[in-house]
Structures are given as C-alpha cells and as structure tokens.
N, C-alpha and C. Protein backbone atom coordinates (compact mmCIF):
# COMPACT_ATOMS: atom_id res chain seq x y z
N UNK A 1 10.19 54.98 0.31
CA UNK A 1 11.08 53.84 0.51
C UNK A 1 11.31 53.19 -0.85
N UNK A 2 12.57 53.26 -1.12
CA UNK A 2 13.05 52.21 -2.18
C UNK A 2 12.71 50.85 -2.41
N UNK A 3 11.71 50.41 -4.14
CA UNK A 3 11.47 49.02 -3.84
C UNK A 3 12.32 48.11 -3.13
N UNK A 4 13.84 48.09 -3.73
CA UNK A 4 15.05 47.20 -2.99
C UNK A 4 14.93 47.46 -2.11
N UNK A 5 14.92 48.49 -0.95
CA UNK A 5 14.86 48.15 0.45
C UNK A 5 13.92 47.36 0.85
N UNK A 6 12.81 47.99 0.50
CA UNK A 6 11.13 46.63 1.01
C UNK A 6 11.77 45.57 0.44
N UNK A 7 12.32 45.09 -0.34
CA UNK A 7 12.53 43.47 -1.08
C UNK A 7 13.40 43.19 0.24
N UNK A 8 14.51 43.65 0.33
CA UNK A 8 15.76 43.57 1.10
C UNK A 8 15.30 43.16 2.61
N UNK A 9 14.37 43.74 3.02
CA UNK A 9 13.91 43.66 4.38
C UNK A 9 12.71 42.32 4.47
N UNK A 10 12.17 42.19 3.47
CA UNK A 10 11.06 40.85 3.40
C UNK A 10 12.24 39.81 3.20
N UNK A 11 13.28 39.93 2.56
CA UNK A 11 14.03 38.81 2.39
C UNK A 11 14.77 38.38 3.63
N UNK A 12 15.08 39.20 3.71
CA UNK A 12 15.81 38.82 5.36
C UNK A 12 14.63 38.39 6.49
N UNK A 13 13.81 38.83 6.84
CA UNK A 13 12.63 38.24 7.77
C UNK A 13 12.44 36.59 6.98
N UNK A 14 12.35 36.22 5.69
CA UNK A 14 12.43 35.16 5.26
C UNK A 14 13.11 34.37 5.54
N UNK A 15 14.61 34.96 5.78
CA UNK A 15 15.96 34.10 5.99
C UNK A 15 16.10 33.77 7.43
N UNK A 16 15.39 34.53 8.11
CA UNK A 16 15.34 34.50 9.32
C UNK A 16 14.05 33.60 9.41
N UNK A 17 12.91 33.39 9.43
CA UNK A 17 11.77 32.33 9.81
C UNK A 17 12.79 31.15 8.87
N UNK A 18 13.43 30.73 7.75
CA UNK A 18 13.76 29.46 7.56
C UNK A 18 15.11 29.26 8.66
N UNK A 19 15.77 30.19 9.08
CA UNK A 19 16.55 29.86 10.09
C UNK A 19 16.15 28.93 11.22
N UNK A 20 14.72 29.88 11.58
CA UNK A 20 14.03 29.03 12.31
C UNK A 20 13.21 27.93 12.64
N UNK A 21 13.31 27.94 11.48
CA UNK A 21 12.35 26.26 10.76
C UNK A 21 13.50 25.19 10.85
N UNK A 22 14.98 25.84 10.51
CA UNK A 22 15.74 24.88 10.67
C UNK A 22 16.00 24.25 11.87
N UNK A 23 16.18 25.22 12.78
CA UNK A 23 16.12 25.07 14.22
C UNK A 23 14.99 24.15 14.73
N UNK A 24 14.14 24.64 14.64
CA UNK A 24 13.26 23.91 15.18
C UNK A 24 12.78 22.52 15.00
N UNK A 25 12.62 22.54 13.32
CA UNK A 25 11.73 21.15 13.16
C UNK A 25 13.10 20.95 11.99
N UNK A 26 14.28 20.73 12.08
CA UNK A 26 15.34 19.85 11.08
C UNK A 26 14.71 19.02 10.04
N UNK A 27 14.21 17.98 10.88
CA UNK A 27 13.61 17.12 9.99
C UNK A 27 12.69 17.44 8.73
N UNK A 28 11.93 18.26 9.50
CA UNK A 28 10.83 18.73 8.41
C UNK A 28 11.09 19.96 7.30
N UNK A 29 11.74 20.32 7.76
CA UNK A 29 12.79 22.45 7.17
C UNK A 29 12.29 22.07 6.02
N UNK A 30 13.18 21.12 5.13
CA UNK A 30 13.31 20.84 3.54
C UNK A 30 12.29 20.88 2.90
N UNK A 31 10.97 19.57 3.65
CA UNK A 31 9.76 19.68 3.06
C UNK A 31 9.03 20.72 3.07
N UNK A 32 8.99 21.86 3.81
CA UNK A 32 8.36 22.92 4.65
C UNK A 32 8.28 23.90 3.73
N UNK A 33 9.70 23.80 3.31
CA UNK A 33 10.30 25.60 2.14
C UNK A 33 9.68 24.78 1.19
N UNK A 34 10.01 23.83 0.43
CA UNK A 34 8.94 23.48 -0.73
C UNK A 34 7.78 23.65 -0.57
N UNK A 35 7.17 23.39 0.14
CA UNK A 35 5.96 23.53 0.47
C UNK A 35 5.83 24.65 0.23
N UNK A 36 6.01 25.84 0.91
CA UNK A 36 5.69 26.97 0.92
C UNK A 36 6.25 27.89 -0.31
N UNK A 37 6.71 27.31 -0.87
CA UNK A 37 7.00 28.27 -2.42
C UNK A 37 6.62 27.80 -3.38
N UNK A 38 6.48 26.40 -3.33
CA UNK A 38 5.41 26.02 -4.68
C UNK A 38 4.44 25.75 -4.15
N UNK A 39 3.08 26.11 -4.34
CA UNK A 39 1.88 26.03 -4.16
C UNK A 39 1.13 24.69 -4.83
N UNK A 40 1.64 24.66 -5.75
CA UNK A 40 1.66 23.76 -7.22
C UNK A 40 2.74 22.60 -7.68
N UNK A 41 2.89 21.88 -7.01
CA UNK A 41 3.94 21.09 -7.82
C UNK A 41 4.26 20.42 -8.89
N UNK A 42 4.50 20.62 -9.86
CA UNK A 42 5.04 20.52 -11.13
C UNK A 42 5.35 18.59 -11.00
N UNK A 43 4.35 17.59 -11.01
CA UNK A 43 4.29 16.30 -11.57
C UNK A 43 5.12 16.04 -13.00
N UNK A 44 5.17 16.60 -13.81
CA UNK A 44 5.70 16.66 -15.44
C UNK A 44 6.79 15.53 -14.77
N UNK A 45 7.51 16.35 -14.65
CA UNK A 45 9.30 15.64 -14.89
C UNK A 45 9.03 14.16 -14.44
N UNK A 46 8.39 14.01 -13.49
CA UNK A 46 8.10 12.78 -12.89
C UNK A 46 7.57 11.36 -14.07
N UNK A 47 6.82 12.07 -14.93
CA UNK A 47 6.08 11.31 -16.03
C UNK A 47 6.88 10.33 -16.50
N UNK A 48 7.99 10.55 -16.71
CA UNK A 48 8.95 9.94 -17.44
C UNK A 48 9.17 8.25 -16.98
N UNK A 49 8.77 8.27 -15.56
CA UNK A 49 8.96 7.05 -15.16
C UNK A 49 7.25 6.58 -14.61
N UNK A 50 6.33 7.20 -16.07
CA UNK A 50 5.31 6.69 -15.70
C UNK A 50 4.84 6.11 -14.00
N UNK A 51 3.76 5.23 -13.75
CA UNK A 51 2.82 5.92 -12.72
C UNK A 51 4.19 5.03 -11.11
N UNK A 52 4.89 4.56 -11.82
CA UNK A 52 5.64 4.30 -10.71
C UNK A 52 6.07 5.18 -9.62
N UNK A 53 6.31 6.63 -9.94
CA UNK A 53 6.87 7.93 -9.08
C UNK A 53 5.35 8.27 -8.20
N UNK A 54 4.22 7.77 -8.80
CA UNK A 54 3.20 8.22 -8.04
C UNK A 54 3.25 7.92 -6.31
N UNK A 55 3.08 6.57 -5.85
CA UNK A 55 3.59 6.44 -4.95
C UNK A 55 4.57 6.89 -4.00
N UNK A 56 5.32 7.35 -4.80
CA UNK A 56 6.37 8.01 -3.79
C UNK A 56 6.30 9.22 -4.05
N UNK A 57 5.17 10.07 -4.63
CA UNK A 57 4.94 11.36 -4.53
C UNK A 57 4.29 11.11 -3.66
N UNK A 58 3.00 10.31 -3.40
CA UNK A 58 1.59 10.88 -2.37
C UNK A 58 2.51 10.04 -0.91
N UNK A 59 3.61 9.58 -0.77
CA UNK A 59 4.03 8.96 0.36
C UNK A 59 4.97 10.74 0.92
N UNK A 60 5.57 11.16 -0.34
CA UNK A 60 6.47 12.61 0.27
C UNK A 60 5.31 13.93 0.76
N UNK A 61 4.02 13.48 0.24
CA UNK A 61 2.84 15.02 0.71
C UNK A 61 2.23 13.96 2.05
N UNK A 62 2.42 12.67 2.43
CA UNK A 62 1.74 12.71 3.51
C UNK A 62 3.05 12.81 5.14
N UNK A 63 4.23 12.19 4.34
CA UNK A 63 5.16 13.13 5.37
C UNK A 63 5.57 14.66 5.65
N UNK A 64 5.08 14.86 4.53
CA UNK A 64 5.01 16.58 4.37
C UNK A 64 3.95 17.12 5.25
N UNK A 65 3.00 16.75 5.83
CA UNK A 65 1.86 16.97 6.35
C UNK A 65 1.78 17.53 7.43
N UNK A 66 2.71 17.06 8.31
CA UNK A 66 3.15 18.18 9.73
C UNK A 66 3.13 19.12 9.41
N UNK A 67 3.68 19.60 7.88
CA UNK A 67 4.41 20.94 7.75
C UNK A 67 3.07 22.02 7.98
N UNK A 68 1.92 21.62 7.64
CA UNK A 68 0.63 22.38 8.12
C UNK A 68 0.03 22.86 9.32
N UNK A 69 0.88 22.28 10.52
CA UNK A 69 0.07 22.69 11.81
C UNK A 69 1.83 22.62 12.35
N UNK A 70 2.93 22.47 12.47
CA UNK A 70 3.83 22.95 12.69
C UNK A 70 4.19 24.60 13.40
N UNK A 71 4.73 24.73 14.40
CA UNK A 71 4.65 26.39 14.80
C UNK A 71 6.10 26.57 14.34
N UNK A 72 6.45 28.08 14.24
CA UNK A 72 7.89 28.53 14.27
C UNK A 72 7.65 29.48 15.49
N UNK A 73 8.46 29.23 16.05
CA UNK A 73 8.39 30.08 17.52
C UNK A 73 9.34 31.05 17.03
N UNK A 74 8.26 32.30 17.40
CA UNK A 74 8.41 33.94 17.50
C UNK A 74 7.44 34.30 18.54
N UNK A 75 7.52 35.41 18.08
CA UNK A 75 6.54 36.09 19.28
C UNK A 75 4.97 35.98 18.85
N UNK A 76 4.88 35.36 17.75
CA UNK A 76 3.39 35.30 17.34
C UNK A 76 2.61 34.02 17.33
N UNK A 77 3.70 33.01 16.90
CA UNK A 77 3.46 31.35 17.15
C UNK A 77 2.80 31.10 15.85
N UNK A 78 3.49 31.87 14.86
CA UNK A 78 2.38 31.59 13.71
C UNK A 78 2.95 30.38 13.17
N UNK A 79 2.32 29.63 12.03
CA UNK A 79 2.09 28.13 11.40
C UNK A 79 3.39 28.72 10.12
N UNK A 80 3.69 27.33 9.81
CA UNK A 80 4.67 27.42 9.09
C UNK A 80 4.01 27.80 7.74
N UNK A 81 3.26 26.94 7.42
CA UNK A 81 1.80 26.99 6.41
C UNK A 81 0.40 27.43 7.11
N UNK A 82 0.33 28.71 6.12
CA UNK A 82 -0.65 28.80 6.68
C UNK A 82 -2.10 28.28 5.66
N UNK A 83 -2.47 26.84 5.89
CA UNK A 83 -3.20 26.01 4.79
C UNK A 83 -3.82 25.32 5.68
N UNK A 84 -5.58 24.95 5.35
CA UNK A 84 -6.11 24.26 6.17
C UNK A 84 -5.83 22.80 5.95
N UNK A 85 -6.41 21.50 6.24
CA UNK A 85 -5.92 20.55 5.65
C UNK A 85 -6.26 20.06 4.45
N UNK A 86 -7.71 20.49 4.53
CA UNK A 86 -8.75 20.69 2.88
C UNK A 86 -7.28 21.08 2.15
N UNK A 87 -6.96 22.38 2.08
CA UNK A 87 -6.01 22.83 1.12
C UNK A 87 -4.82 21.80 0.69
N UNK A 88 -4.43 21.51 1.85
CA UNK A 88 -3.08 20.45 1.57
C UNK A 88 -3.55 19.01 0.96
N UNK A 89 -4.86 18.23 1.70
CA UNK A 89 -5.40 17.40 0.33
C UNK A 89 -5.72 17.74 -1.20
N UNK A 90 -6.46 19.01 -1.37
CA UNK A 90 -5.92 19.44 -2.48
C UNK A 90 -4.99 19.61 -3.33
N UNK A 91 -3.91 20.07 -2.81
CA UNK A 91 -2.35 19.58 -3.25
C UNK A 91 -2.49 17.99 -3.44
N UNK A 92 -2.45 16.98 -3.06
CA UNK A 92 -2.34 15.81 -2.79
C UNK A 92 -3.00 15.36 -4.08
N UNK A 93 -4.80 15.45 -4.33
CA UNK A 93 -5.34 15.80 -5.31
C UNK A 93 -4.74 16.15 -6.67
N UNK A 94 -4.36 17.37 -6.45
CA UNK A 94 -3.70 17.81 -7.72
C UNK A 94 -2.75 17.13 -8.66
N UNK A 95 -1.26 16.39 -7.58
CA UNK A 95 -0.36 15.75 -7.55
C UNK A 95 -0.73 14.31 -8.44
N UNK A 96 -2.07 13.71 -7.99
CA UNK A 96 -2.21 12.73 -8.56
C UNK A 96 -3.29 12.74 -9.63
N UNK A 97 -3.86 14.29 -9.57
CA UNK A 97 -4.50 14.20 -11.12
C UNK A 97 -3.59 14.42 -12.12
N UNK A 98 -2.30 14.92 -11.97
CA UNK A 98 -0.92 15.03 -12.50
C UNK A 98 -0.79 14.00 -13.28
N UNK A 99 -0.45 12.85 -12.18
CA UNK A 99 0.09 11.37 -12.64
C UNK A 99 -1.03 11.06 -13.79
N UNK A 100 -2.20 11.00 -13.46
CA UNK A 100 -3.89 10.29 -14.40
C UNK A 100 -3.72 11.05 -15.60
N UNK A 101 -3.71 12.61 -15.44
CA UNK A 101 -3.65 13.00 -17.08
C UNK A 101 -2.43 12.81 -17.68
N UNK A 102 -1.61 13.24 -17.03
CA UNK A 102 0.12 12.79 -18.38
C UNK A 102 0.29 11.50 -18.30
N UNK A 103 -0.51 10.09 -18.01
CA UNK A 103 -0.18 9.17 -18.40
C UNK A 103 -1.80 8.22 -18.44
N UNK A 104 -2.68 8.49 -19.27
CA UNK A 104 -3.88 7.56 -19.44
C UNK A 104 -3.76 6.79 -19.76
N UNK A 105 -2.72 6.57 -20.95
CA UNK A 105 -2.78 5.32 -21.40
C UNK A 105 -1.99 3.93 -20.49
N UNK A 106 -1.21 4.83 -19.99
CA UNK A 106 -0.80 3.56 -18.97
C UNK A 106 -1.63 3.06 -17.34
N UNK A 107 -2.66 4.23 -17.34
CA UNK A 107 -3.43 3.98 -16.40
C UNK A 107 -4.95 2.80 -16.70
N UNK A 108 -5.05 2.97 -17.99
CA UNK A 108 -5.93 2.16 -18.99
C UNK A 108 -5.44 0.33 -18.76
N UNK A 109 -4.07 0.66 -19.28
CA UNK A 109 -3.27 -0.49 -19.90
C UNK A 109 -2.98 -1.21 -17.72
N UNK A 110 -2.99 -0.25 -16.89
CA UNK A 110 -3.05 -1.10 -15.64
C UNK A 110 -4.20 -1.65 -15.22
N UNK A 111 -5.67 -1.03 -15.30
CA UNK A 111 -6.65 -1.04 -15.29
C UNK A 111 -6.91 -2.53 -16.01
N UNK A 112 -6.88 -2.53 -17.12
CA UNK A 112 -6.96 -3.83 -18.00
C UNK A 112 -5.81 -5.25 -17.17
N UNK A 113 -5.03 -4.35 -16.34
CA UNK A 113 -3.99 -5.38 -16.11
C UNK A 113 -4.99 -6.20 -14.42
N UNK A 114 -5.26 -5.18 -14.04
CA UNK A 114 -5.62 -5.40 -12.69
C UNK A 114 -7.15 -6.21 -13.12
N UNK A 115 -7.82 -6.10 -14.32
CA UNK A 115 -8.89 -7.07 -14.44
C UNK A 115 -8.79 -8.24 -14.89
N UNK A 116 -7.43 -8.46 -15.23
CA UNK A 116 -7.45 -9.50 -15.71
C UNK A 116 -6.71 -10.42 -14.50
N UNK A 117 -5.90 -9.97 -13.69
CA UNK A 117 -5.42 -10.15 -12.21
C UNK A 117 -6.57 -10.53 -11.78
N UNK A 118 -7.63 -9.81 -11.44
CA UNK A 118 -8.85 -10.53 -10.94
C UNK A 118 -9.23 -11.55 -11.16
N UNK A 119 -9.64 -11.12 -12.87
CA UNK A 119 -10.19 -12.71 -13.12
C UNK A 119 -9.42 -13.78 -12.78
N UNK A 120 -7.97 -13.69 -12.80
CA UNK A 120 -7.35 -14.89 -12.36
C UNK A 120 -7.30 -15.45 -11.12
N UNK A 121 -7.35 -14.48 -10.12
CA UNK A 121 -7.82 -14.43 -8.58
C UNK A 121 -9.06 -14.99 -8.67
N UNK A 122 -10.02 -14.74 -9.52
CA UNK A 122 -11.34 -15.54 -9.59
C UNK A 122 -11.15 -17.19 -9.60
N UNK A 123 -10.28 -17.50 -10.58
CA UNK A 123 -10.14 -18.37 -11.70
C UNK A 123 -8.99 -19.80 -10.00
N UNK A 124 -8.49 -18.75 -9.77
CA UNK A 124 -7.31 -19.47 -8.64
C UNK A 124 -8.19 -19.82 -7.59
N UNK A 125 -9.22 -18.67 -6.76
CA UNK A 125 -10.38 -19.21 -5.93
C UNK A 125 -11.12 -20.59 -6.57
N UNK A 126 -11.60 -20.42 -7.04
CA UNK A 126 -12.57 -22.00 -7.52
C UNK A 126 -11.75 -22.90 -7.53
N UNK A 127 -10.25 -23.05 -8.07
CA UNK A 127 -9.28 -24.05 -8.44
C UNK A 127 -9.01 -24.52 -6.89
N UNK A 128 -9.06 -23.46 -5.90
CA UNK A 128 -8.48 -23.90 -4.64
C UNK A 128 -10.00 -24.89 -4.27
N UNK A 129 -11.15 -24.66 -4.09
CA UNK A 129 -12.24 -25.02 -3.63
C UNK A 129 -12.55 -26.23 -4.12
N UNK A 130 -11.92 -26.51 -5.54
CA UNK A 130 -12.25 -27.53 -5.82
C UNK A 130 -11.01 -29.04 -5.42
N UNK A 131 -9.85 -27.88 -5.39
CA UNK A 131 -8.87 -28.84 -4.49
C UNK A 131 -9.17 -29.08 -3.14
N UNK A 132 -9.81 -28.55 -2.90
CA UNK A 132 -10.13 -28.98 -1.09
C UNK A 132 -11.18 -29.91 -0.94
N UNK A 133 -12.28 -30.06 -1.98
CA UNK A 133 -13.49 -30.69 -2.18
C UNK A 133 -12.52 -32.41 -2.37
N UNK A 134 -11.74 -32.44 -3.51
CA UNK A 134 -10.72 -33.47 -3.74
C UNK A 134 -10.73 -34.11 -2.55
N UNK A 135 -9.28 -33.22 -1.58
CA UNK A 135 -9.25 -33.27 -0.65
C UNK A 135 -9.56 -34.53 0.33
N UNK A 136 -11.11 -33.69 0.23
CA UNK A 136 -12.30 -34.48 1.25
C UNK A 136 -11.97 -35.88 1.26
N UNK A 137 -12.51 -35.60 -0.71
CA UNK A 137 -13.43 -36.51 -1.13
C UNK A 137 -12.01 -38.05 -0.84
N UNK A 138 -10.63 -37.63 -0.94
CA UNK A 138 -9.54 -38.44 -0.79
C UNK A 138 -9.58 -39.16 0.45
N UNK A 139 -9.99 -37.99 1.78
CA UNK A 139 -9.73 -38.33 2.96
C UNK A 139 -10.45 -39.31 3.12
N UNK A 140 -11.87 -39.10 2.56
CA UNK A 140 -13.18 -39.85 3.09
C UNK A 140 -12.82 -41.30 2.51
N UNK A 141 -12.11 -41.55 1.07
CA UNK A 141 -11.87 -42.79 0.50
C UNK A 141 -10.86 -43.09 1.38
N UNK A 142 -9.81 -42.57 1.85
CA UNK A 142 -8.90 -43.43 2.45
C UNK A 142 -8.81 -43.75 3.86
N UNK A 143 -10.16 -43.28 4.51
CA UNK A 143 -10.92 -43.93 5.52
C UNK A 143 -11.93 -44.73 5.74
N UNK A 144 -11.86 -45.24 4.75
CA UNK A 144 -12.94 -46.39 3.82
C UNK A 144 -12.22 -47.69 3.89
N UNK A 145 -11.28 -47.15 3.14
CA UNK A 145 -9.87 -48.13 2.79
C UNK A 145 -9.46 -48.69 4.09
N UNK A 146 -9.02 -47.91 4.96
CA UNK A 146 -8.81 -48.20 6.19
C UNK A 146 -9.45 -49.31 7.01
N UNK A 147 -11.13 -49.34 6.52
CA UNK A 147 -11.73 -49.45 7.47
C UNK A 147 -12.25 -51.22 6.69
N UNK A 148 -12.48 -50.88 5.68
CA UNK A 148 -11.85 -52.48 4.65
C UNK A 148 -11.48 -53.00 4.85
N UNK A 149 -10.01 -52.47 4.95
CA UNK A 149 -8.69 -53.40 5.17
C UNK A 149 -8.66 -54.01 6.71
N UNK A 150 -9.20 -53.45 7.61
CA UNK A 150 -9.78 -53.84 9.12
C UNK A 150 -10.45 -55.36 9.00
N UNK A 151 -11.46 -54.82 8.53
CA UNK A 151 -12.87 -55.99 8.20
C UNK A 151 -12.03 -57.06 7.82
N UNK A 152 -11.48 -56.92 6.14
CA UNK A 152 -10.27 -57.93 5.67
C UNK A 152 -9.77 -58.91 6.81
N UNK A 153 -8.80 -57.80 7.38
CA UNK A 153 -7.63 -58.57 8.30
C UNK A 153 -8.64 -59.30 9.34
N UNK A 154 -9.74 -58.81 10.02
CA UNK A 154 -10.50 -59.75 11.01
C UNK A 154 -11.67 -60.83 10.54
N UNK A 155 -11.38 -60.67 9.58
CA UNK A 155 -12.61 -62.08 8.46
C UNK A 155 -10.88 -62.92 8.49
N UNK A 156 -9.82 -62.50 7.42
CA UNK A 156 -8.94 -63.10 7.22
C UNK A 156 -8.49 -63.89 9.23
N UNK A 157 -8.42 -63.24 10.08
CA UNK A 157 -8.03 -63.80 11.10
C UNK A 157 -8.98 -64.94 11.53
N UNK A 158 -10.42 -64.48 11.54
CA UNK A 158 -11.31 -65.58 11.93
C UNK A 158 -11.43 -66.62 11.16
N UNK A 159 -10.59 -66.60 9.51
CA UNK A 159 -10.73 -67.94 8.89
C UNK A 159 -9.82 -68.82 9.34
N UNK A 160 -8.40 -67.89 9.38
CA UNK A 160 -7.45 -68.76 10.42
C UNK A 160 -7.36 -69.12 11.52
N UNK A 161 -8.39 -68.82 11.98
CA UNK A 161 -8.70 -69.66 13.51
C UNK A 161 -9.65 -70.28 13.22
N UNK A 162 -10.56 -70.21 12.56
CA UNK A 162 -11.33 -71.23 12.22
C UNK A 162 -10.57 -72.81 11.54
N UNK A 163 -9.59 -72.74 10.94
CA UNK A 163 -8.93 -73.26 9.79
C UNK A 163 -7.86 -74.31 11.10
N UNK A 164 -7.94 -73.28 12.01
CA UNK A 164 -6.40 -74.02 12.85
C UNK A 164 -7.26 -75.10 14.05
N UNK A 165 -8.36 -74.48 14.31
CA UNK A 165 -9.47 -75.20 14.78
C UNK A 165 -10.03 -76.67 14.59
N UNK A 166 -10.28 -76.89 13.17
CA UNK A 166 -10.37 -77.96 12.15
C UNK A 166 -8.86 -78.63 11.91
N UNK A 167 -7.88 -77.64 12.17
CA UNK A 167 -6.82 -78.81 12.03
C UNK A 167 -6.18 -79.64 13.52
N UNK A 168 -6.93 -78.93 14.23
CA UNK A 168 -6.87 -79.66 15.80
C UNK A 168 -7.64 -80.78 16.18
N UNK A 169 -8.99 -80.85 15.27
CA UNK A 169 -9.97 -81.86 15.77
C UNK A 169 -9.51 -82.76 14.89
C-alpha cells in the first residue's frame, strides 16, 4: 500500500470524527480540535500582553474541559480526548508555567505590588478600628451631654418654681 493512500484514508476518518464532533457537541468542536493537535500550547505569543492573557488562558482550558470525557458517537463511543484529567491539569500547569517563566519580572514587580496592597489593607484595618473606637467613645460623650443637659433643664426648672414660689408669698 502506497504511503499516500494510508495518509489519504487516516485523513478522511479524521474529517469524518471532526464532522462528528461538529454535530454533536457545536459548542465545544473548536476547543476539542485544538485540543487534540496541540498537546502543548505555545503561551509565547501571549507574553506580549504580559500576565494579563493568563487569566483568560486558564478560564479557555477550564471550558475546554468537557472536551476530556465528551463521546463522539460511532460504533465504539470512544472519547474525543483520550487524556485522563491528571493529563489535562497538566496542560493547565504547563500553560501557566508559560506565563511565570516568560515574564518573572513582572510576576516579582506584582508580588511586591500585592505586599504592599497588604500592608495597606493592614494599615486601612487599624484606621477603621480606631474609627469605630472614636465612634464609641463620641456616642458615649454625647450621651453624657444629653443626660447634663436633662439635670440642667430640671435644676434650671426647680429654680423657677422655686423663684415663682417666693414671688407669690
């Protein structure tokens, strides 16, 4: 048998299971054939927009994730991928040791960003605690005040009845 024929005949059984991938799972087809022809996905190009693309890489491998236990109906019911899920976190893995090595220094320079975010989250906690202590300490004086100004007004009333008393006799 002629190599081109064996090529010719694997290609077409190919064209035929993505036929059927289309059919079946639409939604998923696109992610599915990537999946299954790169093993490896090539992070590089992505670099360019530093670790921002990360996110929306590990958000496209966890919608990609069906594509692992997915059937294509034939007569065998075999998996679209045939990858355990170990394997496909691996991918996942890979993807984002991608992002960490072609960009350290900006993973450094976030790192430094996110501690200093903390400390200010530190720095904003106490500021709140001590505004609430305030707070209190306001409420408690101006129920003091309150309670003063009471006393006041009923000393002040009993002098004037005392006063209107003496101006009767």
């Amino acid at each position: 048998i002629p190599y081109w024929d064996i090529e010719y005949k694997s290609s077409r059984r190919a064209r035929v299971q993505y036929l059927k991938l289309n059919k079946a799972h639409p939604q998923h087809a696109a992610k599915c054939k990537i999946l299954m022809h790169h093993p490896h996905l090539d992070m590089a190009p992505l670099l360019q927009w530093e670790l921002k693309c990360l996110p929306l890489a590990i958000g496209w491998f966890e919608r990609a994730q069906p594509c692992t236990s997915l059937p294509i109906s034939d007569r065998y019911e075999t998996s679209i991928l045939e990858e355990s899920d170990e394997e496909f976190e691996s991918r996942i893995l890979t993807a984002m040791y991608q992002f960490v090595r072609g960009a350290p220094k900006k993973v450094l320079e976030r790192r430094d960003e996110l501690t200093l975010v903390a400390a200010y989250d530190d720095k904003i906690a106490v500021v709140e605690e001590e505004n609430k202590r305030l707070q209190k300490e306001l409420e408690q004086r101006d129920r003091k005040i309150a309670q003063l100004e009471e006393k006041l007004r009923e000393i002040a009333q009993s002098a004037m009845d005392a006063l209107a008393l003496e101006g009767e006799e």
